[in-house]
PDB file of N, CA and C in Angstrom:
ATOM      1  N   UNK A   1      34.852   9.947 -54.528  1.00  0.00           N
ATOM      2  CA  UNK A   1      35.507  11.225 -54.531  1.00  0.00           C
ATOM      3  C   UNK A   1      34.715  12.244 -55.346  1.00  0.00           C
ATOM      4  N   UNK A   2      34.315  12.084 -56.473  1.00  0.00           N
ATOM      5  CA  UNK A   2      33.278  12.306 -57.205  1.00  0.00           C
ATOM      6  C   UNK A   2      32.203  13.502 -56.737  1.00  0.00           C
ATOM      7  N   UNK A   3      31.803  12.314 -56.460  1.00  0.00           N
ATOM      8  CA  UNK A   3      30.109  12.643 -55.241  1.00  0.00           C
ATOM      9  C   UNK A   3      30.942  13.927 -54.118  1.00  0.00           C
ATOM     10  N   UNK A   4      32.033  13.099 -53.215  1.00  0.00           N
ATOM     11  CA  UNK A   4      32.063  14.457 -52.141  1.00  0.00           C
ATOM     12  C   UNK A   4      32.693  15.663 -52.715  1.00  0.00           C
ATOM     13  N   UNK A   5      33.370  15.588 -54.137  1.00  0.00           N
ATOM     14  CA  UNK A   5      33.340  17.035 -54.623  1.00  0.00           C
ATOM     15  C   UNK A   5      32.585  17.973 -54.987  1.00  0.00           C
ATOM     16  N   UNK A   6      31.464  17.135 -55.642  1.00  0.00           N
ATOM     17  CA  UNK A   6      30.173  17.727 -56.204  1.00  0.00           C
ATOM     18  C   UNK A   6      29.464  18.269 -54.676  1.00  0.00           C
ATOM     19  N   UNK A   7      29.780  17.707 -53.694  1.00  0.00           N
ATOM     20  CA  UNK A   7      28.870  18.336 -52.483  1.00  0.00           C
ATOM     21  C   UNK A   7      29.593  19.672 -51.479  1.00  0.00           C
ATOM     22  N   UNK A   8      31.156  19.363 -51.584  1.00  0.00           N
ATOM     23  CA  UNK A   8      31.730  20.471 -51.339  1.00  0.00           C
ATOM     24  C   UNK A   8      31.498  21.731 -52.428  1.00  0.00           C
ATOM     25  N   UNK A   9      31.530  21.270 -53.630  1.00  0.00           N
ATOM     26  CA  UNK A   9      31.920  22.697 -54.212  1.00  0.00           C
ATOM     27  C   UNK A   9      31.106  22.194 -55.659  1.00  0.00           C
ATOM     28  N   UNK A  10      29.549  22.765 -55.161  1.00  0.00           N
ATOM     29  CA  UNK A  10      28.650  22.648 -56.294  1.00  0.00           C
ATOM     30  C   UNK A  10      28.771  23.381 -57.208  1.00  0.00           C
ATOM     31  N   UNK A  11      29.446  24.216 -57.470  1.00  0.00           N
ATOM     32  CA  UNK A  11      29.299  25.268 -58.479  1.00  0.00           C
ATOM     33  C   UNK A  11      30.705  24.395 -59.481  1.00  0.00           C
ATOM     34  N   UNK A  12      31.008  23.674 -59.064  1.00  0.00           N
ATOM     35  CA  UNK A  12      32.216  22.756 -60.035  1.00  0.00           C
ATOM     36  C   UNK A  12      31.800  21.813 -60.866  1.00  0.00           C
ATOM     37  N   UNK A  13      31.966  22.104 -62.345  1.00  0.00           N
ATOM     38  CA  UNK A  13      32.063  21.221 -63.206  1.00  0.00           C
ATOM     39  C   UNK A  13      33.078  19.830 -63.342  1.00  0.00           C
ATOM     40  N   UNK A  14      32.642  18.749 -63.341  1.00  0.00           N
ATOM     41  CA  UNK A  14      33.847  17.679 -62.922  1.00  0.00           C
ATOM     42  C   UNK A  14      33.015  16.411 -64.325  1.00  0.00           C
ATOM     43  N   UNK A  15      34.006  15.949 -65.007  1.00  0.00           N
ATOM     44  CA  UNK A  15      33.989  15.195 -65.859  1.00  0.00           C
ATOM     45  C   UNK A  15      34.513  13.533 -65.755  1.00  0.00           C
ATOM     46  N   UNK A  16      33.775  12.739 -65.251  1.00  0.00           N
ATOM     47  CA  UNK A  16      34.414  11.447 -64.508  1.00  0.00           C
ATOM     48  C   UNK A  16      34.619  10.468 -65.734  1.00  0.00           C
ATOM     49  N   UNK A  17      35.871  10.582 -65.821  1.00  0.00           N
ATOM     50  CA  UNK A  17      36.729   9.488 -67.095  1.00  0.00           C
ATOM     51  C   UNK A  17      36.976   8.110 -66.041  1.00  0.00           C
ATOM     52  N   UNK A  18      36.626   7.033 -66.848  1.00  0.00           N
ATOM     53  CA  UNK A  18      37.024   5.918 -66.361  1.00  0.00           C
ATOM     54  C   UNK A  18      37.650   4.734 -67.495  1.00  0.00           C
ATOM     55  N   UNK A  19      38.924   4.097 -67.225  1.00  0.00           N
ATOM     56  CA  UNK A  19      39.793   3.617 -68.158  1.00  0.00           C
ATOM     57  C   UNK A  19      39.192   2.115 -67.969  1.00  0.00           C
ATOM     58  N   UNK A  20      38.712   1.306 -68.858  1.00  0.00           N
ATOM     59  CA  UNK A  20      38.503   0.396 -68.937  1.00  0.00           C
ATOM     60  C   UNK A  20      39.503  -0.414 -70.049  1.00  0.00           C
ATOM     61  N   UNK A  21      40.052  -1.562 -69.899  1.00  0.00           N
ATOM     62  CA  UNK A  21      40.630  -2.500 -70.919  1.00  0.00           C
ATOM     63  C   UNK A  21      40.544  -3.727 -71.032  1.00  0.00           C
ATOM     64  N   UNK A  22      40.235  -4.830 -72.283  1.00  0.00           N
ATOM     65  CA  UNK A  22      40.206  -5.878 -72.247  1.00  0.00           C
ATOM     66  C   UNK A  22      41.200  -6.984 -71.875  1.00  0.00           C
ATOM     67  N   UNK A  23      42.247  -6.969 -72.276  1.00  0.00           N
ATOM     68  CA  UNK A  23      43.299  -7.332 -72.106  1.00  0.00           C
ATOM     69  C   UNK A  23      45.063  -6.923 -71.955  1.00  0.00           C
ATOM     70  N   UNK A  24      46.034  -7.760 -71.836  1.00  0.00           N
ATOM     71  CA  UNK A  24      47.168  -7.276 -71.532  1.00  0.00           C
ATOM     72  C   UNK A  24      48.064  -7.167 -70.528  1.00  0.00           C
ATOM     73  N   UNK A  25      48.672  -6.084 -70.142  1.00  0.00           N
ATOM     74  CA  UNK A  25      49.739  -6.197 -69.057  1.00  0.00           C
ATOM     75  C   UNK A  25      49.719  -4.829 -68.375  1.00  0.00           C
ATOM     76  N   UNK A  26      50.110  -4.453 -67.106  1.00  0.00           N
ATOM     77  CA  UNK A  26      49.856  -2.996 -66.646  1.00  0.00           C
ATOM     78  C   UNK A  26      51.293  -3.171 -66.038  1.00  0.00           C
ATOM     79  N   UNK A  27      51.973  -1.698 -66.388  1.00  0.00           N
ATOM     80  CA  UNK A  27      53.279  -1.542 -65.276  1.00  0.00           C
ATOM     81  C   UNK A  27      52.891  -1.265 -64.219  1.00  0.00           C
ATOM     82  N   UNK A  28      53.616  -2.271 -63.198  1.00  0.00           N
ATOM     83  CA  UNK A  28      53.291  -2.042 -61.553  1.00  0.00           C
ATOM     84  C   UNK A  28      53.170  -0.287 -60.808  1.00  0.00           C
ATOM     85  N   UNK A  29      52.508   0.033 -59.946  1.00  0.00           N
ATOM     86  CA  UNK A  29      52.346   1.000 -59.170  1.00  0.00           C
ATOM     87  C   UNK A  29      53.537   1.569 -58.319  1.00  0.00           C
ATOM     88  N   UNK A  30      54.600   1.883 -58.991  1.00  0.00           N
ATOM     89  CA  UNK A  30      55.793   2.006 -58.257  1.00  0.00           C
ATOM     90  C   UNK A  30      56.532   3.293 -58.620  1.00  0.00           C
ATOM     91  N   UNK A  31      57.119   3.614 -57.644  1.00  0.00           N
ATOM     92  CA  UNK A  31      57.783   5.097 -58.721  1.00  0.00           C
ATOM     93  C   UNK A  31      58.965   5.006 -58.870  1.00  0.00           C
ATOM     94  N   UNK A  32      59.881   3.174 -58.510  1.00  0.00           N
ATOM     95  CA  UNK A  32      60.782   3.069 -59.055  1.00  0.00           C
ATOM     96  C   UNK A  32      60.331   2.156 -60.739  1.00  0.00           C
ATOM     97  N   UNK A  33      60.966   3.550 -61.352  1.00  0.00           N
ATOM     98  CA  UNK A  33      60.687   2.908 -63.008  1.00  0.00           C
ATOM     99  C   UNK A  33      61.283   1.714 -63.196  1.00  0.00           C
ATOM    100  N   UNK A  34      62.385   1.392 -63.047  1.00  0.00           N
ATOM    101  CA  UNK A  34      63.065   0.209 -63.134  1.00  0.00           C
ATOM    102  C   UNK A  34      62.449  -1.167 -63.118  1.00  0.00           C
ATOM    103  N   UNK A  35      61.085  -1.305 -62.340  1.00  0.00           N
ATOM    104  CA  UNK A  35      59.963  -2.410 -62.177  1.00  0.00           C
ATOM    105  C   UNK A  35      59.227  -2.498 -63.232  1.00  0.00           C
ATOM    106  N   UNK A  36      59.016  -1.377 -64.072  1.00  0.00           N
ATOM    107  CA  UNK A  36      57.985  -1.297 -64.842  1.00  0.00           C
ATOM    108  C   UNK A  36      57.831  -1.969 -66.018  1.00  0.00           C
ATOM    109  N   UNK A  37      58.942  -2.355 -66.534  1.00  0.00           N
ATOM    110  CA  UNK A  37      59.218  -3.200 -67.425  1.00  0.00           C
ATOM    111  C   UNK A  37      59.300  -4.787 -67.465  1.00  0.00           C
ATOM    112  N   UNK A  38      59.819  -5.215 -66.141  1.00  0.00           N
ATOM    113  CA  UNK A  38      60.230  -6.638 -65.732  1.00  0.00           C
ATOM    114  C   UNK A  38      58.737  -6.923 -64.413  1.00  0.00           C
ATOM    115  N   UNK A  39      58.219  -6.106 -64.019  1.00  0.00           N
ATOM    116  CA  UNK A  39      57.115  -6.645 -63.073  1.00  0.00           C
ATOM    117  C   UNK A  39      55.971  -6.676 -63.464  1.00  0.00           C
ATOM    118  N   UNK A  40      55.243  -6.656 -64.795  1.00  0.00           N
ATOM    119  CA  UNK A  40      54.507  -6.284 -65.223  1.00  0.00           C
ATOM    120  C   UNK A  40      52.930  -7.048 -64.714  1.00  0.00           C
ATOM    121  N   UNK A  41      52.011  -6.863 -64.892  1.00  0.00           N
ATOM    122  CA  UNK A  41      50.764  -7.172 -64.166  1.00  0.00           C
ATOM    123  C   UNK A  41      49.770  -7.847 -65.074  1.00  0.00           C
ATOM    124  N   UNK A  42      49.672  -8.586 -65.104  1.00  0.00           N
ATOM    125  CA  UNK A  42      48.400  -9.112 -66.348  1.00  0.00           C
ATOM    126  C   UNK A  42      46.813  -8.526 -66.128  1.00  0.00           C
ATOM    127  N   UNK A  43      46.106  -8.220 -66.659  1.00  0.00           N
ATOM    128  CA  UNK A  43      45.039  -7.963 -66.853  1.00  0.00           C
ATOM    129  C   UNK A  43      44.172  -9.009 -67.045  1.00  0.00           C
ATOM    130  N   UNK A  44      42.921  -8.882 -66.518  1.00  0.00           N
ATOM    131  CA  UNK A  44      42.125 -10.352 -66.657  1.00  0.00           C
ATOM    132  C   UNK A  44      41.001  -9.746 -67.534  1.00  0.00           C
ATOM    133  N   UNK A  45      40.712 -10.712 -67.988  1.00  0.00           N
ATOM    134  CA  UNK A  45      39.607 -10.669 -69.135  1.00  0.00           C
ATOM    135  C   UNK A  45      38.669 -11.439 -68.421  1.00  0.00           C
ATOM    136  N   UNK A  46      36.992 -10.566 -68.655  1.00  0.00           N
ATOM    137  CA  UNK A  46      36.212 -11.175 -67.768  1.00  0.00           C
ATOM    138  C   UNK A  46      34.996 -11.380 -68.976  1.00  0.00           C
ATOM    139  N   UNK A  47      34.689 -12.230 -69.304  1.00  0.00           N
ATOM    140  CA  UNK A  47      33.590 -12.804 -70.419  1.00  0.00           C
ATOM    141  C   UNK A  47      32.253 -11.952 -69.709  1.00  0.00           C
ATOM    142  N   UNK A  48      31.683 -11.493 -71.032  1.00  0.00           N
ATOM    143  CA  UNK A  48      30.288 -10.912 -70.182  1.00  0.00           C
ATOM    144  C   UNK A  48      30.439  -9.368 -70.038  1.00  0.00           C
ATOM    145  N   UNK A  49      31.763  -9.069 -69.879  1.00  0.00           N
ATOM    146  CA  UNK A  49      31.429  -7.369 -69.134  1.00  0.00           C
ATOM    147  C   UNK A  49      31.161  -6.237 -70.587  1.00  0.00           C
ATOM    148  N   UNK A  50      31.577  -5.436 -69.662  1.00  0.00           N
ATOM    149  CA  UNK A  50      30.744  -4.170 -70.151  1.00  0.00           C
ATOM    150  C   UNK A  50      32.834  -4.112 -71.516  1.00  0.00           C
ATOM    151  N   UNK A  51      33.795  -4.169 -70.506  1.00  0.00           N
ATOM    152  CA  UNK A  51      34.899  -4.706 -71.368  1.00  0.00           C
ATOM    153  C   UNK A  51      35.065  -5.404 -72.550  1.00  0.00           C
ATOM    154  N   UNK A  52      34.772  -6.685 -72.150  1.00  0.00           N
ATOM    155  CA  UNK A  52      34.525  -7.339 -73.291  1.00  0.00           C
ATOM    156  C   UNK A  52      33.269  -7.227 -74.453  1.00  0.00           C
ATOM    157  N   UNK A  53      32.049  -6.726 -73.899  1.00  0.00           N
ATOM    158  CA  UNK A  53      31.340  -6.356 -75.445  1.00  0.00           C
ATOM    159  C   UNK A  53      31.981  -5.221 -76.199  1.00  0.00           C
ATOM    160  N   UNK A  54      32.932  -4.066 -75.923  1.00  0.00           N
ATOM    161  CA  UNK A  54      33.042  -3.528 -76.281  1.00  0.00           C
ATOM    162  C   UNK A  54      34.459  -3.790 -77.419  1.00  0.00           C
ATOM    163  N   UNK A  55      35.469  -5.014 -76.372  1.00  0.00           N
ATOM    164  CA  UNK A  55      36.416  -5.676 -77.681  1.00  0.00           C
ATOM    165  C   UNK A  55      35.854  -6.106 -78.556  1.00  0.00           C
ATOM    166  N   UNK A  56      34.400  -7.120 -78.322  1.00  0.00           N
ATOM    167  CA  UNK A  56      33.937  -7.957 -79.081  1.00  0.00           C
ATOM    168  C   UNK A  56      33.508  -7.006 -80.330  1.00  0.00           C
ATOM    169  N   UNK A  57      32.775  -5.798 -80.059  1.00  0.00           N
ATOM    170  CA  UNK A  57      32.244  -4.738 -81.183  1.00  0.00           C
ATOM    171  C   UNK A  57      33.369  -4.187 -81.604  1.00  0.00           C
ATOM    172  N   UNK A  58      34.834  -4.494 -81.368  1.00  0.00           N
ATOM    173  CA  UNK A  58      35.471  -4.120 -82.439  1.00  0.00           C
ATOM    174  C   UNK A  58      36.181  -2.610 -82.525  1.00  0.00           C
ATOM    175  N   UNK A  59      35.766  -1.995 -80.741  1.00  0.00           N
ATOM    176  CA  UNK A  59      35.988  -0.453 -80.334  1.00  0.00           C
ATOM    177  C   UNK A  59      37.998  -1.309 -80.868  1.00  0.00           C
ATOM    178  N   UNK A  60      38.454   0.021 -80.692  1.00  0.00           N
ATOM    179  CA  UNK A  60      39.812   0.188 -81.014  1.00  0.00           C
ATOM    180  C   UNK A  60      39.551   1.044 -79.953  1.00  0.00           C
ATOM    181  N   UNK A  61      41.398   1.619 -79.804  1.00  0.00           N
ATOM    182  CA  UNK A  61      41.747   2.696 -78.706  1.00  0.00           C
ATOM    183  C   UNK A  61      40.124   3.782 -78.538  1.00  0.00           C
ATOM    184  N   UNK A  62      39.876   4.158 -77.873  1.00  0.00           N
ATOM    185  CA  UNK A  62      38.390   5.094 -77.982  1.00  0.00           C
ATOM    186  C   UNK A  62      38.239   5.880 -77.089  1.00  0.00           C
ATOM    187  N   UNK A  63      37.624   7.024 -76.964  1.00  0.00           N
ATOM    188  CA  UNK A  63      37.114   7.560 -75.560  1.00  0.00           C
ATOM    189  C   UNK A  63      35.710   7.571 -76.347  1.00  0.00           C
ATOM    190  N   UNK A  64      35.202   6.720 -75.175  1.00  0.00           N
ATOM    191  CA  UNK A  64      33.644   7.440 -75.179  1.00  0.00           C
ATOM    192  C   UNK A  64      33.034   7.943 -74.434  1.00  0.00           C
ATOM    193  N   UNK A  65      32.044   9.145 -74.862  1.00  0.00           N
ATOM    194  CA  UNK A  65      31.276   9.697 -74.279  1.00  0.00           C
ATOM    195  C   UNK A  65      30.080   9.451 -73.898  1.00  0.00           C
ATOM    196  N   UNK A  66      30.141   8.973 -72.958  1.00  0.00           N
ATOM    197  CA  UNK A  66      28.426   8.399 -72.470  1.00  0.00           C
ATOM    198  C   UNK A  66      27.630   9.734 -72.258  1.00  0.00           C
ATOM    199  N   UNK A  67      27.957  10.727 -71.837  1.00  0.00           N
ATOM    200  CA  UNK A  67      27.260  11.896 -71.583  1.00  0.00           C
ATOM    201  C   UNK A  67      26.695  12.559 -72.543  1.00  0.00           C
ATOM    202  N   UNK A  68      27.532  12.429 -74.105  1.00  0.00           N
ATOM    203  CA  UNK A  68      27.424  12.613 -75.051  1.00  0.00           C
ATOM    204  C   UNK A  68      26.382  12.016 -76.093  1.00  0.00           C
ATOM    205  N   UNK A  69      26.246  10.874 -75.600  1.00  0.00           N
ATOM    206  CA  UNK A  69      25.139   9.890 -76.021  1.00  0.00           C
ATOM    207  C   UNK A  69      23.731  10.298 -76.257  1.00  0.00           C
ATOM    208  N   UNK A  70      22.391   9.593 -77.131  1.00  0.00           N
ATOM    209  CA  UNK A  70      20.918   9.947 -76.731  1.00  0.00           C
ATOM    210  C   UNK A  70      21.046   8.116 -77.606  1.00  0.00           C
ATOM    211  N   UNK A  71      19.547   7.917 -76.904  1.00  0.00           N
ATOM    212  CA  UNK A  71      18.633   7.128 -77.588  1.00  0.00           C
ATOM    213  C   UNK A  71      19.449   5.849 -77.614  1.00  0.00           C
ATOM    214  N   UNK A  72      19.399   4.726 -78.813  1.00  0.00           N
ATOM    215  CA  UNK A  72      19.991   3.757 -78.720  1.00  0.00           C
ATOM    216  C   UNK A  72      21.152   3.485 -78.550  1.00  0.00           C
ATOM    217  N   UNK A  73      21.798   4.959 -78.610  1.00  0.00           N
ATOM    218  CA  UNK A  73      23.740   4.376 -78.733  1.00  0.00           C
ATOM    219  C   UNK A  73      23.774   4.360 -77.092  1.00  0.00           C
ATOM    220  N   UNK A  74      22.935   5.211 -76.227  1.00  0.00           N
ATOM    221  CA  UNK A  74      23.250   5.673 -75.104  1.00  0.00           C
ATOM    222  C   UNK A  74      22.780   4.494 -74.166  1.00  0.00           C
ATOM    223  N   UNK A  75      21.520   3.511 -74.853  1.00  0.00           N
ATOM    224  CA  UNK A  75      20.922   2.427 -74.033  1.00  0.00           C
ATOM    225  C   UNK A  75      21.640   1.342 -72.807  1.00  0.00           C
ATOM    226  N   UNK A  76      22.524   0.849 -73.555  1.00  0.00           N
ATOM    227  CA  UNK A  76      23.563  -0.232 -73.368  1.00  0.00           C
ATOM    228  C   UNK A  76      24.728   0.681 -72.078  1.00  0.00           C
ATOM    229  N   UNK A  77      24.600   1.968 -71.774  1.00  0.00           N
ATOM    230  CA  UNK A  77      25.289   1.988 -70.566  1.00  0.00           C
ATOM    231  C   UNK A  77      24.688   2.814 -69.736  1.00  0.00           C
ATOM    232  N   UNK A  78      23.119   2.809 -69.487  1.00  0.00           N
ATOM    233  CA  UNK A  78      22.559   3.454 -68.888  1.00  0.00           C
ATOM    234  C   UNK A  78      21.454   1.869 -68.043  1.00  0.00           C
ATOM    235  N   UNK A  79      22.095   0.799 -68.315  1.00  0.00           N
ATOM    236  CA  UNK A  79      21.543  -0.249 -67.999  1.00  0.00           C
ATOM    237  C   UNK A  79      22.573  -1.209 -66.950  1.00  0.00           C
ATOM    238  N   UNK A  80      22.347  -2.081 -66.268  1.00  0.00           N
ATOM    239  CA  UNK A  80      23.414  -2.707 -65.188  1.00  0.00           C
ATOM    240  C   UNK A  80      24.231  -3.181 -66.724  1.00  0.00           C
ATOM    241  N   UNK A  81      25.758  -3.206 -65.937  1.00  0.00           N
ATOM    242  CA  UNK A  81      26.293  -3.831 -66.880  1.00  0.00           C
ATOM    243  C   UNK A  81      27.542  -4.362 -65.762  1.00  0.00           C
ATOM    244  N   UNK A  82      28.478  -5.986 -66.205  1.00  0.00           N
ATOM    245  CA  UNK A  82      29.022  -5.871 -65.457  1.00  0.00           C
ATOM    246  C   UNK A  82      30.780  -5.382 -66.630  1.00  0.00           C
ATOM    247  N   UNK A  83      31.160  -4.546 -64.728  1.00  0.00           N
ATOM    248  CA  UNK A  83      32.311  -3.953 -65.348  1.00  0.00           C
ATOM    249  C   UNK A  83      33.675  -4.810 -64.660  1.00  0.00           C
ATOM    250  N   UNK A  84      34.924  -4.263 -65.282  1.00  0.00           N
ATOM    251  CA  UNK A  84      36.042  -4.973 -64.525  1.00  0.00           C
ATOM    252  C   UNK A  84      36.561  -3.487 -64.589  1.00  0.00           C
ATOM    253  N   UNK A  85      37.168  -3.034 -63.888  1.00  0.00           N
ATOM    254  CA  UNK A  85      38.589  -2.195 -63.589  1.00  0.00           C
ATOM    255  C   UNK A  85      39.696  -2.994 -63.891  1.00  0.00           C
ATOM    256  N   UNK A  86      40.591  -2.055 -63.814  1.00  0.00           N
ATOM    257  CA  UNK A  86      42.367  -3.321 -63.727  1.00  0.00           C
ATOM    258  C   UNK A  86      42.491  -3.533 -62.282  1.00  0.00           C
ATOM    259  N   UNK A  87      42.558  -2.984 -61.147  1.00  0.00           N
ATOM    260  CA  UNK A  87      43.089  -3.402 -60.176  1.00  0.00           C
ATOM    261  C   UNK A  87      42.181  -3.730 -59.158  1.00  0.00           C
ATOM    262  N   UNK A  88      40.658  -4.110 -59.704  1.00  0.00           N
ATOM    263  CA  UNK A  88      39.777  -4.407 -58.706  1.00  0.00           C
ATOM    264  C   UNK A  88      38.956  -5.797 -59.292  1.00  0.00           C
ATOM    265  N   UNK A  89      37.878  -6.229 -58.771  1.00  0.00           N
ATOM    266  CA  UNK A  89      37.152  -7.317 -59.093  1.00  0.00           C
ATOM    267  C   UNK A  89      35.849  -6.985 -60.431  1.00  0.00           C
ATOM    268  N   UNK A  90      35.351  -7.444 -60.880  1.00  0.00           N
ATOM    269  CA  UNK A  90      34.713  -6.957 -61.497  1.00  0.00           C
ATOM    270  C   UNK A  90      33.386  -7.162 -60.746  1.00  0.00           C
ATOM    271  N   UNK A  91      32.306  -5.889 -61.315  1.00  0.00           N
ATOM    272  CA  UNK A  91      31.205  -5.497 -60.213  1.00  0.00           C
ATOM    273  C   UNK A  91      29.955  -5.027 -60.988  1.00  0.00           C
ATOM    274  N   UNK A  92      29.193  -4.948 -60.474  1.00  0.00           N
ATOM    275  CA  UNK A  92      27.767  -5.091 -61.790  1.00  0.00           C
ATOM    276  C   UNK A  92      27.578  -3.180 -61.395  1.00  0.00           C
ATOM    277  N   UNK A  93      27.077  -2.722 -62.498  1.00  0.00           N
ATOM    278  CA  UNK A  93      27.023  -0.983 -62.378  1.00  0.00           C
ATOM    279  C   UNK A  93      26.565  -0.777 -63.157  1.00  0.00           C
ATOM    280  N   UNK A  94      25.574   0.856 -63.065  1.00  0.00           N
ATOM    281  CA  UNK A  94      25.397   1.381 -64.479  1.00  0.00           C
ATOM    282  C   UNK A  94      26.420   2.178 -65.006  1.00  0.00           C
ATOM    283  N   UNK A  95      26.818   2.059 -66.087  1.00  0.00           N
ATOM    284  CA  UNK A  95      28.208   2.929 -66.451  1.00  0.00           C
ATOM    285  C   UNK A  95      27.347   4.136 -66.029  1.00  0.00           C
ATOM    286  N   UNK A  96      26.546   4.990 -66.935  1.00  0.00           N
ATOM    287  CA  UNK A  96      26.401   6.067 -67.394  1.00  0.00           C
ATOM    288  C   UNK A  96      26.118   7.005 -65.597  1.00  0.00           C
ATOM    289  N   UNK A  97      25.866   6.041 -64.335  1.00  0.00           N
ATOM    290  CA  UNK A  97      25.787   6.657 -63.089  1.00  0.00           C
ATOM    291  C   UNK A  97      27.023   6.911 -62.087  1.00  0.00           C
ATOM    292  N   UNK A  98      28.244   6.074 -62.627  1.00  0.00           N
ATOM    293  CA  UNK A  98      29.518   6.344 -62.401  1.00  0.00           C
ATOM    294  C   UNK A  98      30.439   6.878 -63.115  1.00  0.00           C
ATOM    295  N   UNK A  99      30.056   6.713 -64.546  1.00  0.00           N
ATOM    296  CA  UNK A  99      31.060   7.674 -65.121  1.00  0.00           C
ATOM    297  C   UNK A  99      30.421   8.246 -66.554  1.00  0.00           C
ATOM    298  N   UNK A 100      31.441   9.755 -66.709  1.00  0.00           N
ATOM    299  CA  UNK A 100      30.584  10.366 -67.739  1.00  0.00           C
ATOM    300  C   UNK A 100      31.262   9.944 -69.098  1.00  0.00           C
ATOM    301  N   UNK A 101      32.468   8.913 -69.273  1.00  0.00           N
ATOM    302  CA  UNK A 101      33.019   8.747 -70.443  1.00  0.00           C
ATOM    303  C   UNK A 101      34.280   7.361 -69.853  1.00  0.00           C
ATOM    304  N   UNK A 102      34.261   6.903 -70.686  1.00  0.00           N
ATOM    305  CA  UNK A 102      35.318   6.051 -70.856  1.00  0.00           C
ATOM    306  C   UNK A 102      36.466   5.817 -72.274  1.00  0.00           C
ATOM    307  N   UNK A 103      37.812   5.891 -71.558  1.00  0.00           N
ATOM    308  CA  UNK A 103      38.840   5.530 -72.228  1.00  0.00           C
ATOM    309  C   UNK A 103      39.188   4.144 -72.317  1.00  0.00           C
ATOM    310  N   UNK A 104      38.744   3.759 -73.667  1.00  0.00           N
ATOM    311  CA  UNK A 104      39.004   2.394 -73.487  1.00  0.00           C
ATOM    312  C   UNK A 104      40.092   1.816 -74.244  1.00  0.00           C
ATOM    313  N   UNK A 105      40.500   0.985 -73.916  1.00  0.00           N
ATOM    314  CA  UNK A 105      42.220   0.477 -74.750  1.00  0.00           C
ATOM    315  C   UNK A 105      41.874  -1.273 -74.812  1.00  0.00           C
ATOM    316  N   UNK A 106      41.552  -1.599 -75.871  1.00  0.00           N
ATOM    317  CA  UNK A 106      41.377  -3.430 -75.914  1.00  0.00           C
ATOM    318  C   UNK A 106      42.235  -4.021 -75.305  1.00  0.00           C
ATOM    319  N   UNK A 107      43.770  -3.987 -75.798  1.00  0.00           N
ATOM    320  CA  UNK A 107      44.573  -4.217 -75.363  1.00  0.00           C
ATOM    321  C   UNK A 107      45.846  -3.413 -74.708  1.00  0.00           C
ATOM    322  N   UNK A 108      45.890  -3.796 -73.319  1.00  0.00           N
ATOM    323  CA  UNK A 108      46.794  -2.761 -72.652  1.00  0.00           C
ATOM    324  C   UNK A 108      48.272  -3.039 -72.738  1.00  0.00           C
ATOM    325  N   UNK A 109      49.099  -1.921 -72.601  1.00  0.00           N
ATOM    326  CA  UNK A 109      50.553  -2.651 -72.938  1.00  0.00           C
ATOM    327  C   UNK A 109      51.092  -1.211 -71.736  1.00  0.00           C
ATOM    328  N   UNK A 110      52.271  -2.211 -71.239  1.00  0.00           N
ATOM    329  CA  UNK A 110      53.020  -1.595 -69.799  1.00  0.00           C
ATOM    330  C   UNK A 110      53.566  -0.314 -70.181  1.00  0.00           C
ATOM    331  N   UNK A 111      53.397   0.598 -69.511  1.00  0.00           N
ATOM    332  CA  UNK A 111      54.265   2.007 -69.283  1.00  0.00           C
ATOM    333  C   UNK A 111      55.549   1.541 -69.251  1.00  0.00           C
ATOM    334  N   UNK A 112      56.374   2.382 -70.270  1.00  0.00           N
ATOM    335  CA  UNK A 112      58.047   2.294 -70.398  1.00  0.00           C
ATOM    336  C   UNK A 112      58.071   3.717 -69.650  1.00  0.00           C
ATOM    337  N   UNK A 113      59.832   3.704 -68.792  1.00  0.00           N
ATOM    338  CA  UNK A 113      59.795   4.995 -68.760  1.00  0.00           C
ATOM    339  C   UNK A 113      60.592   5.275 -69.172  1.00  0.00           C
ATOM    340  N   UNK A 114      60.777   6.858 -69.454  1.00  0.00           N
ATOM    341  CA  UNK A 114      61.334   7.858 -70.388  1.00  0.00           C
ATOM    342  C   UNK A 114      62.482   8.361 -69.904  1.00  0.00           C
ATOM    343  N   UNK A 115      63.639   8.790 -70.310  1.00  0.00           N
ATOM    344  CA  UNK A 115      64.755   8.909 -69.955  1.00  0.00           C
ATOM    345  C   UNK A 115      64.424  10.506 -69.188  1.00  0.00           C
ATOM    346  N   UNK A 116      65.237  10.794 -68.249  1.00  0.00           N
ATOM    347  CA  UNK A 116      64.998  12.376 -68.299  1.00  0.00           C
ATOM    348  C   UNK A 116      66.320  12.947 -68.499  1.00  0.00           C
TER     349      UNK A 116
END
């Protein structure tokens, strides 16, 4: 989506955040809230990824800026790394060519919802 925005409408600045997490639980994809609590989704932890070195170093809640980066801090995601998403397989990538920053959360915990 990315890519075909940048080709429709070049003159647009677009900032590609991508949520990565090590572990935990995700509330299901539903817009009845009522699931969100009792259906909850486990998260897999994949030894090796770009995820897990970053629990292993000890990141806490974080956004990082890969774009923001130079030199050695920037090395490590401008190189294949493998990644996991939550709702996909995990897949070998360079971060820094798919995304310009990541929100990362070690451990994920389910969306409650909010009364209105």
């Amino acid at each position: 989506m990315v890519e075909a925005t940048y080709e429709r409408y070049p003159d647009t600045t677009i900032y590609n955040v991508m949520q990565l997490t090590h572990t935990g639980r995700l509330a299901p994809f539903d817009f009845d809230t009522a699931t969100w609590e009792s259906d909850t989704i486990p998260v897999e932890s994949v030894s090796g990824s770009l995820n897990h070195i970053l629990y292993q170093s000890g990141y806490p809640d974080a956004f990082i800026d890969i774009k923001g980066l130079t030199g050695a801090d920037r090395a490590a995601f401008d190189s294949a790394q493998l990644i996991k998403t939550d709702f996909g397989s995990a897949r070998i990538a360079i971060p820094s060519k798919i995304m310009d920053g990541i929100l990362f959360i070690p451990i994920e915990t389910p969306t409650t919802a909010r009364p209105m």
